[in-house]
Every structure is written in structure tokens, then in C-alpha cells.
PDB file of N, CA and C in Angstrom:
ATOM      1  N   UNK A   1       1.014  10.282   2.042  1.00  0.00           N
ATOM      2  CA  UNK A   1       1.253   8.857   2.153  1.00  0.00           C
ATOM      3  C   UNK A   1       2.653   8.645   2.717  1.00  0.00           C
ATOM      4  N   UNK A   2       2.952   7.622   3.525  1.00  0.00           N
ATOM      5  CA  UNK A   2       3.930   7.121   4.417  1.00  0.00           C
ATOM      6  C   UNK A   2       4.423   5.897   3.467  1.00  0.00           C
ATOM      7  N   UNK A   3       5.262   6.164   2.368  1.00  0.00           N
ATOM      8  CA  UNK A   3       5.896   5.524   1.902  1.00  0.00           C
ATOM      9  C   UNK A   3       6.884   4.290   2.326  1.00  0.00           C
ATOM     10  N   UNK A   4       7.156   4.835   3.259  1.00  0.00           N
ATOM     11  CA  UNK A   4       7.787   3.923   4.216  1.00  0.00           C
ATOM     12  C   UNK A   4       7.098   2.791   5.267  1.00  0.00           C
ATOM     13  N   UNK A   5       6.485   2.967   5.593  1.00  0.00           N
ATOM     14  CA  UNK A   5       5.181   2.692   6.269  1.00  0.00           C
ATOM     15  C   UNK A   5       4.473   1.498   5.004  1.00  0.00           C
ATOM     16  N   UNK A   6       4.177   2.041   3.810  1.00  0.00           N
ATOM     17  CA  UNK A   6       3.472   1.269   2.668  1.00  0.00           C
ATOM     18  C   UNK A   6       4.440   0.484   2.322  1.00  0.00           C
ATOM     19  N   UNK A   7       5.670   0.748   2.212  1.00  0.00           N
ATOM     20  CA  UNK A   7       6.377  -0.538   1.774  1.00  0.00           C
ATOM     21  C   UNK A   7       6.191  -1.854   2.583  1.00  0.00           C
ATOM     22  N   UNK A   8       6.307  -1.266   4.336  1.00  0.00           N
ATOM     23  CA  UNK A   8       6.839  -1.982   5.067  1.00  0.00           C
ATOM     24  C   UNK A   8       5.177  -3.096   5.254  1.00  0.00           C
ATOM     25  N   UNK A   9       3.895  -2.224   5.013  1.00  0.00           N
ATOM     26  CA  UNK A   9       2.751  -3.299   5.367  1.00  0.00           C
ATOM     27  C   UNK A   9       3.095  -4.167   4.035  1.00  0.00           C
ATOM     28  N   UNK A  10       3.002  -3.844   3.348  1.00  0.00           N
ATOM     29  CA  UNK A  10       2.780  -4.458   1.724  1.00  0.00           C
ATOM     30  C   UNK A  10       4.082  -5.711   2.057  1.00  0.00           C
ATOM     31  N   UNK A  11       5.339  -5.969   2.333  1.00  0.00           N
ATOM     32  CA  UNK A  11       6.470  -6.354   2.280  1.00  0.00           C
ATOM     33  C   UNK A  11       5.971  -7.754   3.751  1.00  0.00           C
ATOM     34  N   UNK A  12       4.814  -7.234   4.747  1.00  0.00           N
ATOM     35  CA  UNK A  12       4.463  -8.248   5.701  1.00  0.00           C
ATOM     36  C   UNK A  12       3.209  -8.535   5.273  1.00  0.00           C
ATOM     37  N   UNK A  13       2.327  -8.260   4.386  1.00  0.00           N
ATOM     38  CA  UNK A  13       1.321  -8.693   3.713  1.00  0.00           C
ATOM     39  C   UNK A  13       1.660 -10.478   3.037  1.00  0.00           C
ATOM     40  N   UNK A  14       2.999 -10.064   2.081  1.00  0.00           N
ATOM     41  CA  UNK A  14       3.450 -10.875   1.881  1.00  0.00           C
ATOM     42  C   UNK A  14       4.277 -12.183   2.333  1.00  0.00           C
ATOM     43  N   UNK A  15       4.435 -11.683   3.708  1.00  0.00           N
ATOM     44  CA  UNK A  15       5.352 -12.344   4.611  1.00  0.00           C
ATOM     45  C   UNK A  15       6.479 -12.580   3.868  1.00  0.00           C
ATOM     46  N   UNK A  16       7.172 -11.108   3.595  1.00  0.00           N
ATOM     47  CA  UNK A  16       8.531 -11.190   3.311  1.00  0.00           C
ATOM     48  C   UNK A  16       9.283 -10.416   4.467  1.00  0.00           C
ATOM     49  N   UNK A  17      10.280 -11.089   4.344  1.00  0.00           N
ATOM     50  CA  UNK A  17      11.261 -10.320   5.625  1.00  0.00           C
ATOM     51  C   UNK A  17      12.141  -9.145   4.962  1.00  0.00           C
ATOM     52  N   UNK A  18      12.866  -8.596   5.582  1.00  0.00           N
ATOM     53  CA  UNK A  18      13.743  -7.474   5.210  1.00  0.00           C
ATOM     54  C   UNK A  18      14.534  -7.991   4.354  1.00  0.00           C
ATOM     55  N   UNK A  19      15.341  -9.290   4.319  1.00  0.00           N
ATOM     56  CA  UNK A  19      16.370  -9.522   3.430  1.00  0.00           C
ATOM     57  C   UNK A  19      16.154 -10.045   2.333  1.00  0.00           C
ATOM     58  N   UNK A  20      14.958 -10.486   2.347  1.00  0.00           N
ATOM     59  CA  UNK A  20      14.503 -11.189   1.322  1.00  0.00           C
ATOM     60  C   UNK A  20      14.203 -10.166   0.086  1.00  0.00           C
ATOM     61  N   UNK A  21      13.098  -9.182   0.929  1.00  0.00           N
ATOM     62  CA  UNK A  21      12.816  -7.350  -0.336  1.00  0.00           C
ATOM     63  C   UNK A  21      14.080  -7.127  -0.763  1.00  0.00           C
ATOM     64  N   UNK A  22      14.998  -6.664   0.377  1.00  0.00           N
ATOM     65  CA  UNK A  22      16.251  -6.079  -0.233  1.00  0.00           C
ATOM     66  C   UNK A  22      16.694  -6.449  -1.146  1.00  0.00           C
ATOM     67  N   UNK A  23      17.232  -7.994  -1.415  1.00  0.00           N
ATOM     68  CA  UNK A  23      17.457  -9.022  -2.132  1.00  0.00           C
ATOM     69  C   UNK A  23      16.901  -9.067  -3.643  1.00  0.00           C
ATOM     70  N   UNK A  24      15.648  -8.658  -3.450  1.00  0.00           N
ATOM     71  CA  UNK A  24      14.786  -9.139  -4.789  1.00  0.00           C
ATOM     72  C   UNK A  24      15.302  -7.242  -5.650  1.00  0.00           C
ATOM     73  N   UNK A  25      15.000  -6.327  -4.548  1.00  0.00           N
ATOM     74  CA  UNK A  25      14.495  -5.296  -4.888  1.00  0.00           C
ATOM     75  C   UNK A  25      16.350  -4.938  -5.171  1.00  0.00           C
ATOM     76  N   UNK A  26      17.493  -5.399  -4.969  1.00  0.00           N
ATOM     77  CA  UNK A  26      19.059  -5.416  -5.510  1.00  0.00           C
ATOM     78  C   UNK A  26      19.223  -3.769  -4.620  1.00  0.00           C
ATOM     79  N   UNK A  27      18.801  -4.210  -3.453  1.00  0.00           N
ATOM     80  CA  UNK A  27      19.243  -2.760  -2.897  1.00  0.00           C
ATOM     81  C   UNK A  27      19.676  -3.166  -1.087  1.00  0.00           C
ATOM     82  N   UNK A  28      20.838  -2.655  -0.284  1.00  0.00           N
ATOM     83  CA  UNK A  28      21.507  -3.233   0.997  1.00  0.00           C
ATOM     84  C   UNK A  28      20.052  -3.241   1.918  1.00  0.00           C
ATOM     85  N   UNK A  29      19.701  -4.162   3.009  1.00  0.00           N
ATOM     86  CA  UNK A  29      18.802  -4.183   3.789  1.00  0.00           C
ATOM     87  C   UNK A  29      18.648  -2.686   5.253  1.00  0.00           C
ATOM     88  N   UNK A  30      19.960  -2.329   5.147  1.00  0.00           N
ATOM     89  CA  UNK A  30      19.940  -1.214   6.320  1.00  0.00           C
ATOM     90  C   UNK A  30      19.484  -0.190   5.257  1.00  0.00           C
ATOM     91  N   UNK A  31      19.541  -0.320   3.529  1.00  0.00           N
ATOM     92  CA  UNK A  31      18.640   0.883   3.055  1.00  0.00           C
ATOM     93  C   UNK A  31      17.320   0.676   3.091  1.00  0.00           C
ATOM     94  N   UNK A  32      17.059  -0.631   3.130  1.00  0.00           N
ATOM     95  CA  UNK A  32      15.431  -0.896   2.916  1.00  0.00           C
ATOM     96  C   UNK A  32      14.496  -0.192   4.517  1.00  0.00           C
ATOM     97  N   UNK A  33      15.839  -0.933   5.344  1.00  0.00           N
ATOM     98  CA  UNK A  33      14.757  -0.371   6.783  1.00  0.00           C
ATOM     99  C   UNK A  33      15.275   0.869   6.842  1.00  0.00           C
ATOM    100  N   UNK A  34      16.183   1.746   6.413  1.00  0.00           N
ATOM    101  CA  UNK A  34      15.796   3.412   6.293  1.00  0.00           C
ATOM    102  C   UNK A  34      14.544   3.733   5.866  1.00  0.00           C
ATOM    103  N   UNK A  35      13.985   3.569   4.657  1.00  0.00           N
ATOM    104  CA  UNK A  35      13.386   3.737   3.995  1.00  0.00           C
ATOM    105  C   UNK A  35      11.853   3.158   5.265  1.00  0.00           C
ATOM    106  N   UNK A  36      11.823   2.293   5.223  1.00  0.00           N
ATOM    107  CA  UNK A  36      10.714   1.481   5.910  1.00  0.00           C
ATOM    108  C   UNK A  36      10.237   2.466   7.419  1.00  0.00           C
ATOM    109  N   UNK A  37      12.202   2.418   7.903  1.00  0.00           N
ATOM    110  CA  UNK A  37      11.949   3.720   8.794  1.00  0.00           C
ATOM    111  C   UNK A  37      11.582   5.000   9.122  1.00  0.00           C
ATOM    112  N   UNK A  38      11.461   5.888   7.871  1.00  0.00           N
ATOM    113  CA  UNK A  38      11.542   6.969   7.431  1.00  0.00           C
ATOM    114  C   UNK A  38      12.465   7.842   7.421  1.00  0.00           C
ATOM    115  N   UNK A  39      13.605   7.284   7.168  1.00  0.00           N
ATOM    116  CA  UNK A  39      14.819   8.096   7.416  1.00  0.00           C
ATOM    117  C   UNK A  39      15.356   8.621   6.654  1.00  0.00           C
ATOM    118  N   UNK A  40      15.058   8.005   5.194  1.00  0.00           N
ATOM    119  CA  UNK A  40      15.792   7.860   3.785  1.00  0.00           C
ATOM    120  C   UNK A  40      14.445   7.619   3.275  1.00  0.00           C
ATOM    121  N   UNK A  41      14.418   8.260   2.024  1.00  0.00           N
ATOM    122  CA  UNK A  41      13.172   8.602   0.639  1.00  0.00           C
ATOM    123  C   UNK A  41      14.057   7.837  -0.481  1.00  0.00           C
ATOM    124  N   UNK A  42      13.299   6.786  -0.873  1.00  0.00           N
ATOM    125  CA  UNK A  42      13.713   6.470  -2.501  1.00  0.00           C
ATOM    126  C   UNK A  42      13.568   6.884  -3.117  1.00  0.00           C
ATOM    127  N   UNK A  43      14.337   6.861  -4.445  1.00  0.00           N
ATOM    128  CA  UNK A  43      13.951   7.816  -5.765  1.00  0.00           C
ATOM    129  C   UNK A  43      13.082   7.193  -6.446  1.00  0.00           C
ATOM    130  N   UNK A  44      12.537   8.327  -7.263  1.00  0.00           N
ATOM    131  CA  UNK A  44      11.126   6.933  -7.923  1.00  0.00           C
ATOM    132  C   UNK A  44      11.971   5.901  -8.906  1.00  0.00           C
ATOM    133  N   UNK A  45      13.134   5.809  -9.035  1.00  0.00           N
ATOM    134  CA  UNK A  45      13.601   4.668  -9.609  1.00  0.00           C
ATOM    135  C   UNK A  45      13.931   3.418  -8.934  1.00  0.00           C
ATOM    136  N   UNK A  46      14.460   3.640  -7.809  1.00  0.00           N
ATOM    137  CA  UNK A  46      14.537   2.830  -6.448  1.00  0.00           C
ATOM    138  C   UNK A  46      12.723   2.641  -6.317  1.00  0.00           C
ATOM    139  N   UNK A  47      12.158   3.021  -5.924  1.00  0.00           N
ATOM    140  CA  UNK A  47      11.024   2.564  -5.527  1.00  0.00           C
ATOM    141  C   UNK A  47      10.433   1.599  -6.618  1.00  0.00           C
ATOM    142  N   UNK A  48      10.575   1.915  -7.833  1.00  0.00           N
ATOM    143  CA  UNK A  48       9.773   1.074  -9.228  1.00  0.00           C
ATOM    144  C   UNK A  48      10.555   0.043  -8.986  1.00  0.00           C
ATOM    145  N   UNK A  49      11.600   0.122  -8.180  1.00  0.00           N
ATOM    146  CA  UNK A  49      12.762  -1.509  -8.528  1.00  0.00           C
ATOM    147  C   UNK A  49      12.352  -2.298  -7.592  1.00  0.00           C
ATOM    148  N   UNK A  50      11.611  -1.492  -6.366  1.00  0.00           N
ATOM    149  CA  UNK A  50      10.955  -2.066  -5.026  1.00  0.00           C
ATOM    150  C   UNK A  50       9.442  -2.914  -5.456  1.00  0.00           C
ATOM    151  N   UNK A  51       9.092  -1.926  -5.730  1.00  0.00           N
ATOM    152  CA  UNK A  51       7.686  -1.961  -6.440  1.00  0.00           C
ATOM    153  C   UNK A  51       7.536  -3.451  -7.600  1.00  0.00           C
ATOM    154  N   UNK A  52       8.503  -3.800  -7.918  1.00  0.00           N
ATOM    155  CA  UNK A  52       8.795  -4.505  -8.806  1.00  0.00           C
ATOM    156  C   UNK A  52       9.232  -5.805  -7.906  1.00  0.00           C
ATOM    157  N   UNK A  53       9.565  -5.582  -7.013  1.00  0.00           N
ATOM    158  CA  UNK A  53      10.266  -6.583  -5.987  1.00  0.00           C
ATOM    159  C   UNK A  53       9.033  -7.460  -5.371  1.00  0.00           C
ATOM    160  N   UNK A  54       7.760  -6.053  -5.267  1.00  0.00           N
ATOM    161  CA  UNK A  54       6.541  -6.528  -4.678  1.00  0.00           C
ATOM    162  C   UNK A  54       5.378  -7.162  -5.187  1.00  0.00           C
ATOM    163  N   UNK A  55       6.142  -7.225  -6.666  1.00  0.00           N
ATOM    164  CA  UNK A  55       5.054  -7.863  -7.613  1.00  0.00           C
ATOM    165  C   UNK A  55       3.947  -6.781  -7.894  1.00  0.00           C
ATOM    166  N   UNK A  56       4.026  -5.659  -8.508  1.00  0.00           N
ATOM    167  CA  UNK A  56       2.950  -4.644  -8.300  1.00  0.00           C
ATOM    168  C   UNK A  56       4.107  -3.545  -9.367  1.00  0.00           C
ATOM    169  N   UNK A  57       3.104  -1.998  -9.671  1.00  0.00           N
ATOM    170  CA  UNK A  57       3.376  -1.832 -10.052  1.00  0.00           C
ATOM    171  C   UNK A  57       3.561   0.255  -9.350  1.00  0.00           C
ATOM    172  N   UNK A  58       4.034   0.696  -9.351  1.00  0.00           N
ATOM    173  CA  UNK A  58       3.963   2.018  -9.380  1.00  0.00           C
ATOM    174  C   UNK A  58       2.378   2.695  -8.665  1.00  0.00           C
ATOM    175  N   UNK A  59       1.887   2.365 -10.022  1.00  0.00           N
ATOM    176  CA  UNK A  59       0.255   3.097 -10.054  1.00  0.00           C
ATOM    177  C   UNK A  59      -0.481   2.524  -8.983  1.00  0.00           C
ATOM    178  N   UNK A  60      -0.336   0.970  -8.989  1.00  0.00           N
ATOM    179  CA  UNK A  60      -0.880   0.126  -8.108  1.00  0.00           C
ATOM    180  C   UNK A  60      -0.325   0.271  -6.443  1.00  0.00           C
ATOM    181  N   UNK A  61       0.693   0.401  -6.363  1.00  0.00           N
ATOM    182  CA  UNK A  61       1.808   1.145  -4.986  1.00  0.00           C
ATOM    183  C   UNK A  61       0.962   2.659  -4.106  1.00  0.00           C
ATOM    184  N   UNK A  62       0.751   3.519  -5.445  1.00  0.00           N
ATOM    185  CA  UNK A  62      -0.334   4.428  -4.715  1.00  0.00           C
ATOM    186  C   UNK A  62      -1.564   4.817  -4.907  1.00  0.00           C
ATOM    187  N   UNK A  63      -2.064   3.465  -5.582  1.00  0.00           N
ATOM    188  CA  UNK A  63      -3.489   3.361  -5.868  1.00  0.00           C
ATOM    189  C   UNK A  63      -3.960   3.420  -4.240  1.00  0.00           C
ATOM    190  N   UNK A  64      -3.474   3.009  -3.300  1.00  0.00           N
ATOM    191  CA  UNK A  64      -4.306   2.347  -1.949  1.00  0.00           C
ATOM    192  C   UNK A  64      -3.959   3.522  -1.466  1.00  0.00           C
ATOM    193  N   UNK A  65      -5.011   4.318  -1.034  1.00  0.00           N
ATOM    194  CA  UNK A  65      -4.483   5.783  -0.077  1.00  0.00           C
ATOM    195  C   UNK A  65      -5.112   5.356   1.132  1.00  0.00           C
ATOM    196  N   UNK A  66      -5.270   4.011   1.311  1.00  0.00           N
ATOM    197  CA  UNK A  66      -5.825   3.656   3.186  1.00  0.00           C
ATOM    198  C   UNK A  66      -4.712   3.018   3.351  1.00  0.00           C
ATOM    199  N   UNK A  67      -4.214   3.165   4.639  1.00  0.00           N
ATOM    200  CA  UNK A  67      -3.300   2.815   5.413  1.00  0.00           C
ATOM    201  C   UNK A  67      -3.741   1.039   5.977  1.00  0.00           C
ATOM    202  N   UNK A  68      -3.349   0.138   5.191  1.00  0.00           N
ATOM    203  CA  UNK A  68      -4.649  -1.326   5.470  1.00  0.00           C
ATOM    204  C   UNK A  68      -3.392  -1.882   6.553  1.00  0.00           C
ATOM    205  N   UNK A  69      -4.119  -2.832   7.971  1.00  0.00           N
ATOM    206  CA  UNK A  69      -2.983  -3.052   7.926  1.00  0.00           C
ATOM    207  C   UNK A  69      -2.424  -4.555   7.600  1.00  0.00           C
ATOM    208  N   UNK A  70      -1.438  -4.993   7.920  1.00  0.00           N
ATOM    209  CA  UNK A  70      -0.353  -6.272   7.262  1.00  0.00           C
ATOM    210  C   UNK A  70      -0.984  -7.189   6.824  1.00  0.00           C
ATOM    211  N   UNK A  71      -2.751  -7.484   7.957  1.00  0.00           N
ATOM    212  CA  UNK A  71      -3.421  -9.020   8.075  1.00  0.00           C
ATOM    213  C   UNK A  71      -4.700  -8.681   7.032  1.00  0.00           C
ATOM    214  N   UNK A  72      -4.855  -7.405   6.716  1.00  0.00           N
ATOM    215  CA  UNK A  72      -6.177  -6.914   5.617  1.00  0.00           C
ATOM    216  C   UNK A  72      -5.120  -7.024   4.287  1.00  0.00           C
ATOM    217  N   UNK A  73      -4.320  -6.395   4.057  1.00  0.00           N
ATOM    218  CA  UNK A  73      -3.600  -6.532   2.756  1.00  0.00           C
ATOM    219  C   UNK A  73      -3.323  -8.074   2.509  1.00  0.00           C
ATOM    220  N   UNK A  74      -3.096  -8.952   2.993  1.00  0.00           N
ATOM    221  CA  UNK A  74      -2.476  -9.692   3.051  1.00  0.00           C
ATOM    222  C   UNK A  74      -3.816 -10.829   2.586  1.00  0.00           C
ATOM    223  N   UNK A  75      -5.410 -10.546   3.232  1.00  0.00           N
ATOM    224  CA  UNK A  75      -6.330 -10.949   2.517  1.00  0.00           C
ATOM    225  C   UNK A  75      -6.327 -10.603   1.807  1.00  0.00           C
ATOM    226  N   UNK A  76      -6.517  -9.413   1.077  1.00  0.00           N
ATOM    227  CA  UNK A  76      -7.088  -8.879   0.006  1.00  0.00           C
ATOM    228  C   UNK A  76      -5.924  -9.750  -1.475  1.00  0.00           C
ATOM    229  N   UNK A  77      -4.606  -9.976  -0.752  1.00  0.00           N
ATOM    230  CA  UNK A  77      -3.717 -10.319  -1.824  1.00  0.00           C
ATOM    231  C   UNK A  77      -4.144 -11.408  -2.357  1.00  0.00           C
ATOM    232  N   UNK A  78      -4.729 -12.486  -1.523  1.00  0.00           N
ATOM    233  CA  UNK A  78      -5.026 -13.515  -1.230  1.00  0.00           C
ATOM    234  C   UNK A  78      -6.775 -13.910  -1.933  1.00  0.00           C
ATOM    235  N   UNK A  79      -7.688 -13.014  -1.734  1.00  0.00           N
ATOM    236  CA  UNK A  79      -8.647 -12.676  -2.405  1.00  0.00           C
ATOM    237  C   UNK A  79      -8.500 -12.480  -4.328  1.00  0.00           C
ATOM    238  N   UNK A  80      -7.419 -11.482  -4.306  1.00  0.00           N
ATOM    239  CA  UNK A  80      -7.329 -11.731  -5.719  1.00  0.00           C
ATOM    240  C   UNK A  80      -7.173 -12.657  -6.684  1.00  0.00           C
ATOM    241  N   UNK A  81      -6.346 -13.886  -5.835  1.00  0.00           N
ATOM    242  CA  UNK A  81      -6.381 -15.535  -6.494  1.00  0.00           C
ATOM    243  C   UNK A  81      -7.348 -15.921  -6.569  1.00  0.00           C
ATOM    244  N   UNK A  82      -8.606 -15.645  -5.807  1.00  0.00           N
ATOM    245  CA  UNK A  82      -9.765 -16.441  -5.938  1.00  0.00           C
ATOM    246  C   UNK A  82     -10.275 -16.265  -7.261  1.00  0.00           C
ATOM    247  N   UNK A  83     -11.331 -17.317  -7.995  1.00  0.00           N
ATOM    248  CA  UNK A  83     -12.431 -16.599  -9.040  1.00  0.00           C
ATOM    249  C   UNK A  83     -13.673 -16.112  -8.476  1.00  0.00           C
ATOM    250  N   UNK A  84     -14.128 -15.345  -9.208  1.00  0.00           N
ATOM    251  CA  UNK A  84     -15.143 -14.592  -8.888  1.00  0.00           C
ATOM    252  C   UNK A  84     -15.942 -15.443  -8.147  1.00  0.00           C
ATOM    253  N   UNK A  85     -16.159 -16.861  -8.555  1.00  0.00           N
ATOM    254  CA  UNK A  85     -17.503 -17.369  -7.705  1.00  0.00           C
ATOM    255  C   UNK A  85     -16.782 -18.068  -6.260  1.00  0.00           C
ATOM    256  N   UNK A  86     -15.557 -17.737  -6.085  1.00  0.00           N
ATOM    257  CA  UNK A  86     -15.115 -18.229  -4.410  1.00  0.00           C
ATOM    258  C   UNK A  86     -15.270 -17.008  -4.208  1.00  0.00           C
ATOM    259  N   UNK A  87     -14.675 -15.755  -4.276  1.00  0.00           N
ATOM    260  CA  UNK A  87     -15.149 -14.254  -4.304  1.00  0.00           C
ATOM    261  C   UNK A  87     -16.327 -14.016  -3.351  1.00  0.00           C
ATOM    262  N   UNK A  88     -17.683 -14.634  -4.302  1.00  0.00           N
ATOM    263  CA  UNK A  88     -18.820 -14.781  -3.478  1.00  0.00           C
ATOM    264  C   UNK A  88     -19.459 -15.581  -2.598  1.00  0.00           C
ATOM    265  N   UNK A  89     -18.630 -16.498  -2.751  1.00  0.00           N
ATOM    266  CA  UNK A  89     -19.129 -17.955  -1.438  1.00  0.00           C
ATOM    267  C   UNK A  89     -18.406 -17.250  -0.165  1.00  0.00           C
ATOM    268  N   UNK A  90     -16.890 -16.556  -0.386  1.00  0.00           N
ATOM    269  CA  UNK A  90     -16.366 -16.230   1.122  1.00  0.00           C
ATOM    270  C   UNK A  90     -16.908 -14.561   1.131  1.00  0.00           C
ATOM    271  N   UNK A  91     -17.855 -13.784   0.548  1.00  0.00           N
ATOM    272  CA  UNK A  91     -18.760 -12.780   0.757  1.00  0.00           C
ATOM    273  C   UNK A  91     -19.503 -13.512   1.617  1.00  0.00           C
ATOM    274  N   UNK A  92     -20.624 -14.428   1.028  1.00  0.00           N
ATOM    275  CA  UNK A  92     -21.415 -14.535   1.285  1.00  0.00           C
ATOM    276  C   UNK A  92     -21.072 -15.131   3.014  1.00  0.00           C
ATOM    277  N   UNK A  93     -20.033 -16.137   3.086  1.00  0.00           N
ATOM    278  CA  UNK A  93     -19.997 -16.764   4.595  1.00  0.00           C
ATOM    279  C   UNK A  93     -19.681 -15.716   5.317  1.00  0.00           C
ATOM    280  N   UNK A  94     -18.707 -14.705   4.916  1.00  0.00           N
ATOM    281  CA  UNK A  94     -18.565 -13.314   5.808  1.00  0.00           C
ATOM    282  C   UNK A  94     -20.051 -12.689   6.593  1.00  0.00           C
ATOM    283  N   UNK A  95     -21.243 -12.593   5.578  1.00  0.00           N
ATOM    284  CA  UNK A  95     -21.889 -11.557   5.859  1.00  0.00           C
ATOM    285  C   UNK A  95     -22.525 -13.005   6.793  1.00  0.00           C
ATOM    286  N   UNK A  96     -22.513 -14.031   6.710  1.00  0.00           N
ATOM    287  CA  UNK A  96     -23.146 -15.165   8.016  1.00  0.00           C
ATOM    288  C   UNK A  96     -22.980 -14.636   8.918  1.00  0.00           C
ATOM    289  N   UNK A  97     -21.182 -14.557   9.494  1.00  0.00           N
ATOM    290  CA  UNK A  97     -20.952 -14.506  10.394  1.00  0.00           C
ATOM    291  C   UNK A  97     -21.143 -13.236  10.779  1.00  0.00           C
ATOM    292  N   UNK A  98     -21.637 -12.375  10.307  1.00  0.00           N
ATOM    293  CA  UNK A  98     -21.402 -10.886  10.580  1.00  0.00           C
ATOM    294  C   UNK A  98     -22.782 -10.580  10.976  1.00  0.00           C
ATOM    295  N   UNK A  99     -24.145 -11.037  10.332  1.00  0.00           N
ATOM    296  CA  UNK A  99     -25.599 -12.053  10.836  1.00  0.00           C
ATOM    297  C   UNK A  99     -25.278 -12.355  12.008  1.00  0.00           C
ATOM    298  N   UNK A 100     -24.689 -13.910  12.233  1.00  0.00           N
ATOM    299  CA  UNK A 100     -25.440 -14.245  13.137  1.00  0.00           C
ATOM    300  C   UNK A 100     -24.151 -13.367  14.506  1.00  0.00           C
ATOM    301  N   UNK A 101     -23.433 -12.711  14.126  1.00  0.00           N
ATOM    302  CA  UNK A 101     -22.399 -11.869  15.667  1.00  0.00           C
ATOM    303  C   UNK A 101     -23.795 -11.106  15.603  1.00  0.00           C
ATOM    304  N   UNK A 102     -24.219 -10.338  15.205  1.00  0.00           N
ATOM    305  CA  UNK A 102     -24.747  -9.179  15.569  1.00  0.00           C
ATOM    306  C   UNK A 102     -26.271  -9.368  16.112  1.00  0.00           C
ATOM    307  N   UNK A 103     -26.709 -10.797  16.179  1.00  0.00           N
ATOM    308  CA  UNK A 103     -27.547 -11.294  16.726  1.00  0.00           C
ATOM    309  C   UNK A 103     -27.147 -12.159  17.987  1.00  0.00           C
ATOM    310  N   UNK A 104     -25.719 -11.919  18.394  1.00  0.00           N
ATOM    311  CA  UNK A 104     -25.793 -12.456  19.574  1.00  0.00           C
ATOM    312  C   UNK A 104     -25.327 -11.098  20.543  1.00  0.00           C
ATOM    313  N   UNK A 105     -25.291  -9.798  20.313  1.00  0.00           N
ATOM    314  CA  UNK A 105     -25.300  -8.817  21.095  1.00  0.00           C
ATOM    315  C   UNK A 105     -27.068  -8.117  21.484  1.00  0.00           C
TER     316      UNK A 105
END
């Protein structure tokens, strides 16, 4: 896993900018885009303070071993507010449109 890489989708999922993480996460922004960059590795204490920045937790940080990118995470974050029965109304309109595309090829 591309730790750096995962911060950086998760951090535009949210539509947070660099200064804003840094900020929350109490760490300088040229360390955050090391890190984002791959230049510099956080310690897992730095990262839990990140992780913490992201509203999430550790386990949850490398629960996702797919690489999603900015505009899928960023539903899915967005999905989790729903209740279960909007859950299935925007299933269900998905698989419409996914119907009637594949009936117009």
C-alpha cells in the first residue's frame, strides 16, 4: 500500500486541501506533501494523528487495499450518510441507468 498516495485520495475525497490536513493533523504542510509525495514515511503515531485528522481510524485507513480513486471515495463517504432505504433507492436508480446504457449499445 502507497501510503502516501492513500492519504493524498482520502484528503481529496474530502475536498481538503494540503493546509487544511496539515492544520487539523498539527503537522508543517511541506511534511504532509512529503509524505503524500513519497519522500518521507510517517510514524504510526504521525499517521494515527493524520488518520484522526481524516475522521477515520487506523484499522479503517488500511481496511481499503483498492487504490479508489478521489471521485469513488468521495461517494462512498457520502453514501455512508445515507439510511439504508436511500442506500437502495440510489442502488436501485444506478442499476436503471446501467439497464437502460447497456441497451443502447
Amino acid at each position: 500500500m502507497d501510503i502516501g498516495k492513500r492519504i493524498r485520495n482520502l484528503r481529496l475525497s474530502k475536498n481538503m486541501r494540503v493546509k487544511e490536513l496539515a492544520k487539523k493533523a498539527f503537522i508543517s504542510q511541506p511534511y504532509l506533501s512529503d509524505i503524500e509525495n513519497g519522500r518521507t514515511t510517517p510514524s504510526l503515531d504521525k499517521l494515527s494523528t493524520i488518520c484522526d485528522a481524516l475522521g477515520m481510524t487506523l484499522a479503517e485507513f488500511f481496511g481499503y487495499e483498492s487504490e479508489l480513486s478521489p471521485d469513488l471515495m468521495r461517494l462512498l463517504e457520502n453514501m455512508k450518510k445515507l439510511t439504508e432505504e436511500e442506500r437502495n433507492h440510489l442502488s436501485d436508480f444506478i442499476e436503471a441507468i446501467l439497464k437502460r446504457n447497456s441497451g443502447d449499445q
